[in-house]
N, C-alpha and C. Protein backbone atom coordinates (compact mmCIF):
# COMPACT_ATOMS: atom_id res chain seq x y z
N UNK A 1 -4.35 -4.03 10.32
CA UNK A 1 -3.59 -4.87 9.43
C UNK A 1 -4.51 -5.34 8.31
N UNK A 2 -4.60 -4.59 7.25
CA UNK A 2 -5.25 -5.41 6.05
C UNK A 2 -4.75 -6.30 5.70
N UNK A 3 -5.71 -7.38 5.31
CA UNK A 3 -5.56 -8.96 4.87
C UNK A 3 -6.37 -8.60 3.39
N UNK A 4 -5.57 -9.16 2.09
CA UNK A 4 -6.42 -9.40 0.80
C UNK A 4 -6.24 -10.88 0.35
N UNK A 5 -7.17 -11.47 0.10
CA UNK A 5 -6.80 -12.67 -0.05
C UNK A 5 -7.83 -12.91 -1.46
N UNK A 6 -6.61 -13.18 -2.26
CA UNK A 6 -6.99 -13.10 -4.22
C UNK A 6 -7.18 -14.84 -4.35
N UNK A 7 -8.40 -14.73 -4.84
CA UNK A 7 -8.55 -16.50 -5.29
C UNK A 7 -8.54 -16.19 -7.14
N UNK A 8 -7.74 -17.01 -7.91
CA UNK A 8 -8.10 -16.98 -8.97
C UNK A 8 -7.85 -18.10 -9.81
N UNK A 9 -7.73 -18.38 -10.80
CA UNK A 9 -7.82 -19.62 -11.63
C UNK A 9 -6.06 -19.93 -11.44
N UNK A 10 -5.79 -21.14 -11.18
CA UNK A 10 -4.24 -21.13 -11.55
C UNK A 10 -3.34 -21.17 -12.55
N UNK A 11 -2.18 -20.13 -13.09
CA UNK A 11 -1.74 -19.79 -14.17
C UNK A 11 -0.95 -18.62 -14.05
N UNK A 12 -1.25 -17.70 -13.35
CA UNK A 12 -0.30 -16.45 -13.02
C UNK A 12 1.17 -16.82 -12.75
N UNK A 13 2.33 -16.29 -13.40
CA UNK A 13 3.72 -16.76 -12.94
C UNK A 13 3.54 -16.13 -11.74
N UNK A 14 5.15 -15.90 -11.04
CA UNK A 14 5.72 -15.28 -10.01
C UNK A 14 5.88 -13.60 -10.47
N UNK A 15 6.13 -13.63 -11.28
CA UNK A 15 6.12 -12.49 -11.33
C UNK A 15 4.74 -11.62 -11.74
N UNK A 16 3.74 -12.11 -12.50
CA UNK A 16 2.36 -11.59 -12.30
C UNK A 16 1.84 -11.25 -11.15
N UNK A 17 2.13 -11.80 -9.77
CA UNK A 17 1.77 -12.24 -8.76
C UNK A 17 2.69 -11.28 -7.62
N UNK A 18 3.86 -10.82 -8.37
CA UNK A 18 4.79 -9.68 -7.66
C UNK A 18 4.11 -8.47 -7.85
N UNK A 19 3.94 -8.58 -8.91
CA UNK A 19 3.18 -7.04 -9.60
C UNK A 19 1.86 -6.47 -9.13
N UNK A 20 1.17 -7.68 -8.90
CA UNK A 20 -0.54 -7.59 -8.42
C UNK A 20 0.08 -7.32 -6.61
N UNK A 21 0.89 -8.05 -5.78
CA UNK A 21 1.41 -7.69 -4.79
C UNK A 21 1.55 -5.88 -4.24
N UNK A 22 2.10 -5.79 -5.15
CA UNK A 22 3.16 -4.31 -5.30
C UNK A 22 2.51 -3.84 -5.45
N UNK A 23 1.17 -3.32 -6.59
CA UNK A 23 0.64 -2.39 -6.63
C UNK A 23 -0.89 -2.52 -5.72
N UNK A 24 -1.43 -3.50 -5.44
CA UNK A 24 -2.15 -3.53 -4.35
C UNK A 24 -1.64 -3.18 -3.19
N UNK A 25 -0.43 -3.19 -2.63
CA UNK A 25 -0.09 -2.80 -1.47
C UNK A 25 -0.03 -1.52 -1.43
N UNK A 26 0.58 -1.17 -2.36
CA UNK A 26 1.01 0.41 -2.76
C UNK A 26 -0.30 1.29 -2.38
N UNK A 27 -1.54 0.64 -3.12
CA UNK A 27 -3.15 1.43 -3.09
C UNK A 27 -3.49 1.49 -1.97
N UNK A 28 -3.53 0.05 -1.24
CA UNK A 28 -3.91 0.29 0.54
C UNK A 28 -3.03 1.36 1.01
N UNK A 29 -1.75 1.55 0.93
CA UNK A 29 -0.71 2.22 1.73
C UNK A 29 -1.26 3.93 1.77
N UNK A 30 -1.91 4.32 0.18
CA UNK A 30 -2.16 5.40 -0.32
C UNK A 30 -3.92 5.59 -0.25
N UNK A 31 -4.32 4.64 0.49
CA UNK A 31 -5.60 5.11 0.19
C UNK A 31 -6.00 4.55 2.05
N UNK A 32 -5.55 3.94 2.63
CA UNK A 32 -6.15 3.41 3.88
C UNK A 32 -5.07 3.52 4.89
N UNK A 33 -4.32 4.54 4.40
CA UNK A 33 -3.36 5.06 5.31
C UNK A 33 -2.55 4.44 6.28
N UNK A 34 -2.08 2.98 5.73
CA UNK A 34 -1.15 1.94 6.27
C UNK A 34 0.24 2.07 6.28
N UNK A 35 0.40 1.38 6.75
CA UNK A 35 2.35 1.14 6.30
C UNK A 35 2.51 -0.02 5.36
N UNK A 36 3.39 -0.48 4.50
CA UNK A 36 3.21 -1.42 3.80
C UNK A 36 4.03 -2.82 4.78
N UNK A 37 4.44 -2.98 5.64
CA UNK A 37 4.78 -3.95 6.63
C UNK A 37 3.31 -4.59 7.01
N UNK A 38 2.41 -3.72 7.37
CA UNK A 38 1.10 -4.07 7.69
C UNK A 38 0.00 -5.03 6.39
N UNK A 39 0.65 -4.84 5.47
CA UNK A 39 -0.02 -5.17 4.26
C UNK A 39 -0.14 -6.77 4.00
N UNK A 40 -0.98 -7.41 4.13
CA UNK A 40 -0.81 -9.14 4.29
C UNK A 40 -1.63 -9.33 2.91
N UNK A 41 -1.14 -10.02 1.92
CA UNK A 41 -1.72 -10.52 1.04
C UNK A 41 -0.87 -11.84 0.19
N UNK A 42 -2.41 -12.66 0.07
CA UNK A 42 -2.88 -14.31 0.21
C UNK A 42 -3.08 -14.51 -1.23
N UNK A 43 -2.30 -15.31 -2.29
CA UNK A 43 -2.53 -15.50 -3.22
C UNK A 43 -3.03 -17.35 -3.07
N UNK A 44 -4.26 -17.79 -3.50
CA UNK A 44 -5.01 -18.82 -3.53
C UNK A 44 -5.14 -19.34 -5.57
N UNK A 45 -4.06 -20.26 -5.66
CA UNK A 45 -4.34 -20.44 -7.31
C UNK A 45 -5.26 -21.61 -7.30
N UNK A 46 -6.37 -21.72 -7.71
CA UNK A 46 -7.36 -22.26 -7.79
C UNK A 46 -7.85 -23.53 -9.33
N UNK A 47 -7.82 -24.63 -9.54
CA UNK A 47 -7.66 -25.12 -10.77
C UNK A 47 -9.23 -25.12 -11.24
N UNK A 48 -9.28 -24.84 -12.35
CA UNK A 48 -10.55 -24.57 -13.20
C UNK A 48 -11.46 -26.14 -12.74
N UNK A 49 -11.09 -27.16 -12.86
CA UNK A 49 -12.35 -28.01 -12.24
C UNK A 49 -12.31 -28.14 -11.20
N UNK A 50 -12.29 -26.92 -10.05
CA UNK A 50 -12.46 -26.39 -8.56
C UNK A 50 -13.24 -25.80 -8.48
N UNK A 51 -13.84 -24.65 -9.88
CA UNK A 51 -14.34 -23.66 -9.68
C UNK A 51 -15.48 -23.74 -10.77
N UNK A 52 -16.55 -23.59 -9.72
CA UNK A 52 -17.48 -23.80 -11.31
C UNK A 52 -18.63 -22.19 -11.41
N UNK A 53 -19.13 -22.16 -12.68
CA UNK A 53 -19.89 -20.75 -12.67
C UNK A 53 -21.13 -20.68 -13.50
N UNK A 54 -22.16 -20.55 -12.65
CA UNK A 54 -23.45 -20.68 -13.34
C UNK A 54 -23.75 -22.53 -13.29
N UNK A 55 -23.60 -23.19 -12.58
CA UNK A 55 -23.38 -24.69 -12.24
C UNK A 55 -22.74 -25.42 -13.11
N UNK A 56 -21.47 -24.84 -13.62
CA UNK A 56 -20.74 -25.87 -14.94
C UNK A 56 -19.47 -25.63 -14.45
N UNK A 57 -18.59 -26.50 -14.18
CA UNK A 57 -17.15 -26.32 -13.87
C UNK A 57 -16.75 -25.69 -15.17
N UNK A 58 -15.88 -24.40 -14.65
CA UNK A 58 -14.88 -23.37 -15.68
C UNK A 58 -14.13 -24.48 -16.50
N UNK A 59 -13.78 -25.77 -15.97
CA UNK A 59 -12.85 -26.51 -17.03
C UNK A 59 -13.74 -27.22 -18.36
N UNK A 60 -14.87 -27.31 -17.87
CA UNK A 60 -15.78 -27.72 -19.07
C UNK A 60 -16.34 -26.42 -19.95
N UNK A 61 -15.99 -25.38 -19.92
CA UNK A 61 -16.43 -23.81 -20.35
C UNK A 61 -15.86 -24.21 -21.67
């Protein structure tokens, strides 16, 4: 059972988030020889002064 679990800044609609779904599942299905029932994926929207890079929170970037 592959698990992907996407952390990214928060902002993606629902439907960005269908699409990144769909075709990531699609690649495991076609490349790691799954079923797509098996396919578990974790969208984590993350707010920019959560996440910092190079020691500066992304919201002060």
């Amino acid at each position: 059972m592959p698990v992907v679990k996407i952390e990214m800044w928060e902002g993606r609609t629902k439907e960005q988030k269908a699409e990144l779904a769909r075709v990531i599942t699609e690649a495991l299905v076609r490349i790691a020889k799954t079923s797509p029932e098996h396919v578990h994926i974790i969208f984590e929207d993350v707010k920019k002064e959560n996440w910092a890079i190079g020691g500066v929170l992304s919201s002060d970037l």
